[in-house]
N, C-alpha and C. Protein backbone atom coordinates (compact mmCIF):
# COMPACT_ATOMS: atom_id res chain seq x y z
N UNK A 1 0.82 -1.19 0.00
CA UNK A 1 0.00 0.00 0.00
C UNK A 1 0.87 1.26 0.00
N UNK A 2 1.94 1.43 0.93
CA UNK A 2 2.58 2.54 1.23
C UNK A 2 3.59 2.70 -0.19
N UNK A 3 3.99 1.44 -0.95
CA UNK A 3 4.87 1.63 -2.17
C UNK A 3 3.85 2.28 -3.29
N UNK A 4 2.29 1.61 -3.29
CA UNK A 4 1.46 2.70 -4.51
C UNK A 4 1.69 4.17 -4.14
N UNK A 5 1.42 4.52 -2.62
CA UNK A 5 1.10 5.86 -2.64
C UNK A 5 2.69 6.52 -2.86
N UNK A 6 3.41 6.49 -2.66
CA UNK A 6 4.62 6.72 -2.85
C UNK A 6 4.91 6.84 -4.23
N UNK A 7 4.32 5.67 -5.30
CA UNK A 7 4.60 5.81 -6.18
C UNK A 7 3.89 7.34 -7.02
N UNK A 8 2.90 7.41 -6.59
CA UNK A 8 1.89 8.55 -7.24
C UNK A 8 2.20 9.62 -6.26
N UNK A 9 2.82 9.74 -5.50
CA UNK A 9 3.58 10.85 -5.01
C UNK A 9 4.45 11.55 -5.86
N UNK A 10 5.40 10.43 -6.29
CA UNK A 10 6.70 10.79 -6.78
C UNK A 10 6.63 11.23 -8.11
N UNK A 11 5.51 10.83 -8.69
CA UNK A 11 5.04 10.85 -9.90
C UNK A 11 4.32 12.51 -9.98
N UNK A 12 3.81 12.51 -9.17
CA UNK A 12 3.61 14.14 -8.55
C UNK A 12 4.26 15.14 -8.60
N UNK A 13 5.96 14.45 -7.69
CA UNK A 13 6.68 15.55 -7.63
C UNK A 13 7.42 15.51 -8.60
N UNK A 14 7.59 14.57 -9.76
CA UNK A 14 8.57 14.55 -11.25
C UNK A 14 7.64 15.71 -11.75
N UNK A 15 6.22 15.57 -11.71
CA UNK A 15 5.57 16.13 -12.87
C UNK A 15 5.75 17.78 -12.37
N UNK A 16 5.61 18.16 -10.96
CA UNK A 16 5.27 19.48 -10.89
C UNK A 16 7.10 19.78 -10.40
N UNK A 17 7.87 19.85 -9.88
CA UNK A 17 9.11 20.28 -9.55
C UNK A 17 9.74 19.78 -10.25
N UNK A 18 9.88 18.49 -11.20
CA UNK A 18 10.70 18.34 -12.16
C UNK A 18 10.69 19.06 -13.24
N UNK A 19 9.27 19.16 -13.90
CA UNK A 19 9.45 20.18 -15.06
C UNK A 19 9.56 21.37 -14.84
N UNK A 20 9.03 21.89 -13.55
CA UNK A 20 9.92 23.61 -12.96
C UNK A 20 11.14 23.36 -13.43
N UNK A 21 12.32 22.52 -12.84
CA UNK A 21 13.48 22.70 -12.79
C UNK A 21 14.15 22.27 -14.37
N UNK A 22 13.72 21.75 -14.76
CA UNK A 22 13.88 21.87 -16.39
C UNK A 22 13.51 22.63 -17.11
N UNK A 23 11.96 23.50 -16.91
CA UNK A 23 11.76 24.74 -17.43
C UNK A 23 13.05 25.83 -17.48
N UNK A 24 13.20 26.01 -16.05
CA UNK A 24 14.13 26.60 -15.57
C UNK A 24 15.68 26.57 -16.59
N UNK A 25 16.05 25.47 -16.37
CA UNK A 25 17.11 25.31 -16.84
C UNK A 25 17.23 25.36 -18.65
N UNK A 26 16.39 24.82 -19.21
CA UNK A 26 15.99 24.95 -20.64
C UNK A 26 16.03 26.63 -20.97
N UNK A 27 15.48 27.68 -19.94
CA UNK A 27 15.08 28.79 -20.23
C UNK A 27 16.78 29.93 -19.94
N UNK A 28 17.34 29.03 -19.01
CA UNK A 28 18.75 29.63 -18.74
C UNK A 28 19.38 29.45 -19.45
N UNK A 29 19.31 28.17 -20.21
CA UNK A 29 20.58 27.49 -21.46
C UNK A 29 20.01 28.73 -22.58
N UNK A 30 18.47 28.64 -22.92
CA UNK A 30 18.54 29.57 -24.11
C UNK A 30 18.19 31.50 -23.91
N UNK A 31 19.18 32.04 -22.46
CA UNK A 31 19.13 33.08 -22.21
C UNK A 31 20.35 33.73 -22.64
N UNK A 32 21.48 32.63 -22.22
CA UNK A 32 22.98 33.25 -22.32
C UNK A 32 23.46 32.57 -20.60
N UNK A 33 24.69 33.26 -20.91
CA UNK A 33 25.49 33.04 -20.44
C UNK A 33 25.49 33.40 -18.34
N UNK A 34 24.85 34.64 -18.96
CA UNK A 34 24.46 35.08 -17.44
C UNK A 34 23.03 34.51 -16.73
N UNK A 35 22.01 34.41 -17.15
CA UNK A 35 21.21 33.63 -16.84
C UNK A 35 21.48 31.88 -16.41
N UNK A 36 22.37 31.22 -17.05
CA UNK A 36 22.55 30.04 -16.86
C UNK A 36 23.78 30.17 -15.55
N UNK A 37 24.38 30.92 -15.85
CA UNK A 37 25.08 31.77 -13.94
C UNK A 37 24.02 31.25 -13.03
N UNK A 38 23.73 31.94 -13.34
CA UNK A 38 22.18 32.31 -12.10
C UNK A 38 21.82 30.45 -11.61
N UNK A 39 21.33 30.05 -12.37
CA UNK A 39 20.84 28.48 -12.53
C UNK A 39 21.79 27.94 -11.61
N UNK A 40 23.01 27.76 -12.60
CA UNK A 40 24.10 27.12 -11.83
C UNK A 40 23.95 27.25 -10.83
N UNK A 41 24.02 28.60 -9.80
CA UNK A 41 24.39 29.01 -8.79
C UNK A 41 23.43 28.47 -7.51
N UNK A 42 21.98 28.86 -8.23
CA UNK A 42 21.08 27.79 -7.55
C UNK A 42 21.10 26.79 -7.49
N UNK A 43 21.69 25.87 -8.23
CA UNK A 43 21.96 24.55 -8.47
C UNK A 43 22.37 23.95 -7.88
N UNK A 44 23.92 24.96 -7.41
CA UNK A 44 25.13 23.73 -6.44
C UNK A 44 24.84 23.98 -5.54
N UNK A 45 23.97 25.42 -4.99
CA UNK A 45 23.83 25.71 -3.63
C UNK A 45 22.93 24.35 -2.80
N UNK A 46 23.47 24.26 -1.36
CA UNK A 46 23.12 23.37 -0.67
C UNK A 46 21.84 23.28 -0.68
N UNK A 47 20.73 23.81 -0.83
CA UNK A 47 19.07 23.79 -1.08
C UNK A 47 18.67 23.21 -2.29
N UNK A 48 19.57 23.45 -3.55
CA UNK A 48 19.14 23.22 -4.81
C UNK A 48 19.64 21.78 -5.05
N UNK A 49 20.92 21.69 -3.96
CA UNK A 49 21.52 19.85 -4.36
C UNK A 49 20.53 19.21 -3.46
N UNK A 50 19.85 19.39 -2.39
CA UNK A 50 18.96 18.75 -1.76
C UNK A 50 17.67 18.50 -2.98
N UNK A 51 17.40 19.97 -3.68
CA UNK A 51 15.76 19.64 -4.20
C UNK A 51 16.20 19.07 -5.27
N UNK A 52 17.46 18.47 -5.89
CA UNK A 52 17.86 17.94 -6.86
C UNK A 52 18.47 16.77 -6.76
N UNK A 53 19.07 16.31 -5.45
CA UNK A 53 18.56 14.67 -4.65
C UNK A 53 17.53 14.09 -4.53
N UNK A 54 16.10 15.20 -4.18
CA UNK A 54 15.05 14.73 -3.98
C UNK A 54 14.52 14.11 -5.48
N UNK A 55 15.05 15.06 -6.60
CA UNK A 55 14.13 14.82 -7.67
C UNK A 55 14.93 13.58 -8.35
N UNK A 56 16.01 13.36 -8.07
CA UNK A 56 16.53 12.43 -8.85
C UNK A 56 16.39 10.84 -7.78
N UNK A 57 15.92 11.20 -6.43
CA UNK A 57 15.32 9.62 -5.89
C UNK A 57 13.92 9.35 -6.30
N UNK A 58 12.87 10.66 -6.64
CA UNK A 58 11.93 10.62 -6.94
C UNK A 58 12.06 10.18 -8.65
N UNK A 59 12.64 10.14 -8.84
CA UNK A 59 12.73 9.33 -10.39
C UNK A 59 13.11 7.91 -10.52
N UNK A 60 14.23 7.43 -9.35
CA UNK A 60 14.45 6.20 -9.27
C UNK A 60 12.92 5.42 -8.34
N UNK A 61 12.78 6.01 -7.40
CA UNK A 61 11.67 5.37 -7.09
C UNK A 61 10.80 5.35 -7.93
N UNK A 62 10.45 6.06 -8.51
CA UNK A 62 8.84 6.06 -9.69
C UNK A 62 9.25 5.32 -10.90
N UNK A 63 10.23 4.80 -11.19
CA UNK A 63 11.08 4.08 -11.95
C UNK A 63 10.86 2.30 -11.35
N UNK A 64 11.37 2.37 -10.15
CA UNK A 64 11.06 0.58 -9.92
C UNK A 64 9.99 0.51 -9.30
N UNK A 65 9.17 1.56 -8.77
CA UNK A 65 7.75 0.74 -8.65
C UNK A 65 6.87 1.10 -9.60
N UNK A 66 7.47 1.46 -10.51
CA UNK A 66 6.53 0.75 -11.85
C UNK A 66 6.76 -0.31 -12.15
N UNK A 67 8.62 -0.67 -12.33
CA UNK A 67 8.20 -1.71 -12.74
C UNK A 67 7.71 -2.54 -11.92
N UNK A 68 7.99 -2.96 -10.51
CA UNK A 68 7.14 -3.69 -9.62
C UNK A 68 5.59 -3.90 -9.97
N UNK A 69 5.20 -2.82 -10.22
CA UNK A 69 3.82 -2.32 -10.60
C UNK A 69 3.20 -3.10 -11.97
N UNK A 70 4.17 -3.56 -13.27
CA UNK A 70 4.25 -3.90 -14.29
C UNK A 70 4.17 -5.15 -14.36
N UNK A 71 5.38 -5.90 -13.32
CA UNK A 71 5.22 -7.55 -12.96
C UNK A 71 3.91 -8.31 -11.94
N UNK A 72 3.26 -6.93 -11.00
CA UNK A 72 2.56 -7.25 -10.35
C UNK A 72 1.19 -7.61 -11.42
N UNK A 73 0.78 -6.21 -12.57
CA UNK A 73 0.48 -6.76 -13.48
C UNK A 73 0.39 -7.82 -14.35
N UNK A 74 1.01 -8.09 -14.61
CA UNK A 74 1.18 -9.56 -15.36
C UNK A 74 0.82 -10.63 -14.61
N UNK A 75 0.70 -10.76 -13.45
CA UNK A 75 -0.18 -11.30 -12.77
C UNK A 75 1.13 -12.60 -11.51
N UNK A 76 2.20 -11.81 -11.55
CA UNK A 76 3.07 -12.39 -10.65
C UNK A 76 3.63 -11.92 -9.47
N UNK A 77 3.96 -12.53 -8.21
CA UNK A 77 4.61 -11.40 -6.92
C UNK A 77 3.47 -11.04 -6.34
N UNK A 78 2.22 -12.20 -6.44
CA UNK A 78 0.89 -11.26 -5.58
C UNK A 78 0.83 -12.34 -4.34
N UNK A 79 1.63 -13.29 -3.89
CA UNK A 79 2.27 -13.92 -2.70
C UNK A 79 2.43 -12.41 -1.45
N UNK A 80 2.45 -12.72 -0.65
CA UNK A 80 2.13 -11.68 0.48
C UNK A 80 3.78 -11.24 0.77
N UNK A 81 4.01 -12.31 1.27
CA UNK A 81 6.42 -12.17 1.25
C UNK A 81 6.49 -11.46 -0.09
N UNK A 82 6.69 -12.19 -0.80
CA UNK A 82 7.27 -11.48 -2.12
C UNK A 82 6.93 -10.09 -2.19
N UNK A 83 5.39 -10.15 -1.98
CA UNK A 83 5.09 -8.73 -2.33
C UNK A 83 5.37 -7.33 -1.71
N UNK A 84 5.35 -7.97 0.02
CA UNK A 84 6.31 -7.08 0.53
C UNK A 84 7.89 -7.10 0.63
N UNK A 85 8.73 -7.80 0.08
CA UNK A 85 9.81 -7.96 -0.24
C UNK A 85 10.30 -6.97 -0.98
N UNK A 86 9.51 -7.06 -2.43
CA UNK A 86 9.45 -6.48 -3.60
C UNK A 86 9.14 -4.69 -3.06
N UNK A 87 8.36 -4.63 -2.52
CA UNK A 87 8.26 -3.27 -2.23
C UNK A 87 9.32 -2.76 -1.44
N UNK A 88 9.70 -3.04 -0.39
CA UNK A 88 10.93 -2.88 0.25
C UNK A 88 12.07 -2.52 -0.41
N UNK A 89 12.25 -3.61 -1.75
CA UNK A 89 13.49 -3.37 -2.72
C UNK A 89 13.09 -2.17 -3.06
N UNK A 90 12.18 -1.63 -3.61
CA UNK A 90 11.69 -0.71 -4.44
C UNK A 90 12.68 0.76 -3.66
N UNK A 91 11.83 0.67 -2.12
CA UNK A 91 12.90 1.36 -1.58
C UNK A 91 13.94 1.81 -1.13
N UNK A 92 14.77 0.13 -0.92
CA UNK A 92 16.60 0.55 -1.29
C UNK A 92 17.13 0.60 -2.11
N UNK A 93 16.56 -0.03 -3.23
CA UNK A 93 17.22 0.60 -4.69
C UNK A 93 17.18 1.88 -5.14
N UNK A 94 16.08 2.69 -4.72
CA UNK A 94 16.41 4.14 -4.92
C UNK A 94 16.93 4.27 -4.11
N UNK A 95 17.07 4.52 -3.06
CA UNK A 95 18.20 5.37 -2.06
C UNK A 95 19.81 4.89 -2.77
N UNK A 96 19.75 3.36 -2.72
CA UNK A 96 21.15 2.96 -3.08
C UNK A 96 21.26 3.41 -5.00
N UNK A 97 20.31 3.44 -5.87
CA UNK A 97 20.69 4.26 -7.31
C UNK A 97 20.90 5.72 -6.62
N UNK A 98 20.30 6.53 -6.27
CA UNK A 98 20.42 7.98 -6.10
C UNK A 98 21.31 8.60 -5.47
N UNK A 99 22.14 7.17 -4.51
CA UNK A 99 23.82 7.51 -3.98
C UNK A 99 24.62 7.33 -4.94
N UNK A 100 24.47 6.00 -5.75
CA UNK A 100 25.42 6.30 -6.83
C UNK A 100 25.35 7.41 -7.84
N UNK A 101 24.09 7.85 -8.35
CA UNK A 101 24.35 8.79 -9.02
C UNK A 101 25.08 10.13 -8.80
N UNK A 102 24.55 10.40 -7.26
CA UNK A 102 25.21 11.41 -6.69
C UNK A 102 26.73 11.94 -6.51
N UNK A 103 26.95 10.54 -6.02
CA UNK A 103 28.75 10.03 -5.83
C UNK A 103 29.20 10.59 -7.03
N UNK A 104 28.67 10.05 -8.03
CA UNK A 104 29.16 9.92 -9.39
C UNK A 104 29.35 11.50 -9.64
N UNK A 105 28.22 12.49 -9.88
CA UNK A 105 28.13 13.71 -10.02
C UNK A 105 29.01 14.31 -9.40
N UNK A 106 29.29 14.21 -8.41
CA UNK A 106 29.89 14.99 -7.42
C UNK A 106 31.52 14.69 -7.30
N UNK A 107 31.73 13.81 -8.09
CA UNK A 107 33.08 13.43 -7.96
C UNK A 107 33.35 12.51 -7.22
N UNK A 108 33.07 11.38 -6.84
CA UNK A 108 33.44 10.97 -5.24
C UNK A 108 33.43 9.81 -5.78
N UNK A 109 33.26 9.08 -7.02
CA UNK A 109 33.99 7.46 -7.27
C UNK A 109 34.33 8.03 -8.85
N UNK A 110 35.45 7.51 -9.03
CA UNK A 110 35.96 7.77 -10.09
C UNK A 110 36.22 6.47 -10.79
């Protein structure tokens, strides 16, 4: 239960703060040079790497519980273990994708 609502959460916050922050950024790339300043600046700042952690776990999560969502469909994983198993993964695989990506971004595994 708590992995659907989560999922249509996240799906929430891709749709309304993700495309802000791509608006955003789409509108800085085709301003120049000083405008995309600006972006940047919001960007690396410690608020903007948080709302830009958030959006990039909110993509890995809305990412595997679909597919969870997809196999549950097909009509497999509707066992009670599995199914909370499966949801569980749902949630350390994003935390554990959205560290690697981060790491990665940030410099920190090379």
């Amino acid at each position: 239960m708590t992995a659907s609502i989560i999922h249509r959460a996240s799906g929430v916050a891709l749709s309304i703060a993700g495309l802000a922050i791509l608006t955003w950024w789409l509108f800085a790339i085709s301003s120049g040079p000083d405008a995309y300043a600006s972006f940047t600046k919001a960007a690396t700042h410690p608020v903007g790497l948080v709302v830009l952690i958030g959006i990039s776990w909110s993509f890995f999560q809305h990412l595997l519980t679909g597919i969870r969502h997809l196999v549950t469909d097909s009509g497999a994983a509707f066992e009670l273990g599995i199914n909370k198993t499966s949801a569980i993964l749902t949630f350390v695989g994003a935390v554990l994708l959205t560290a690697l990506l981060w790491f990665y971004l940030l410099g920190m595994v090379k």
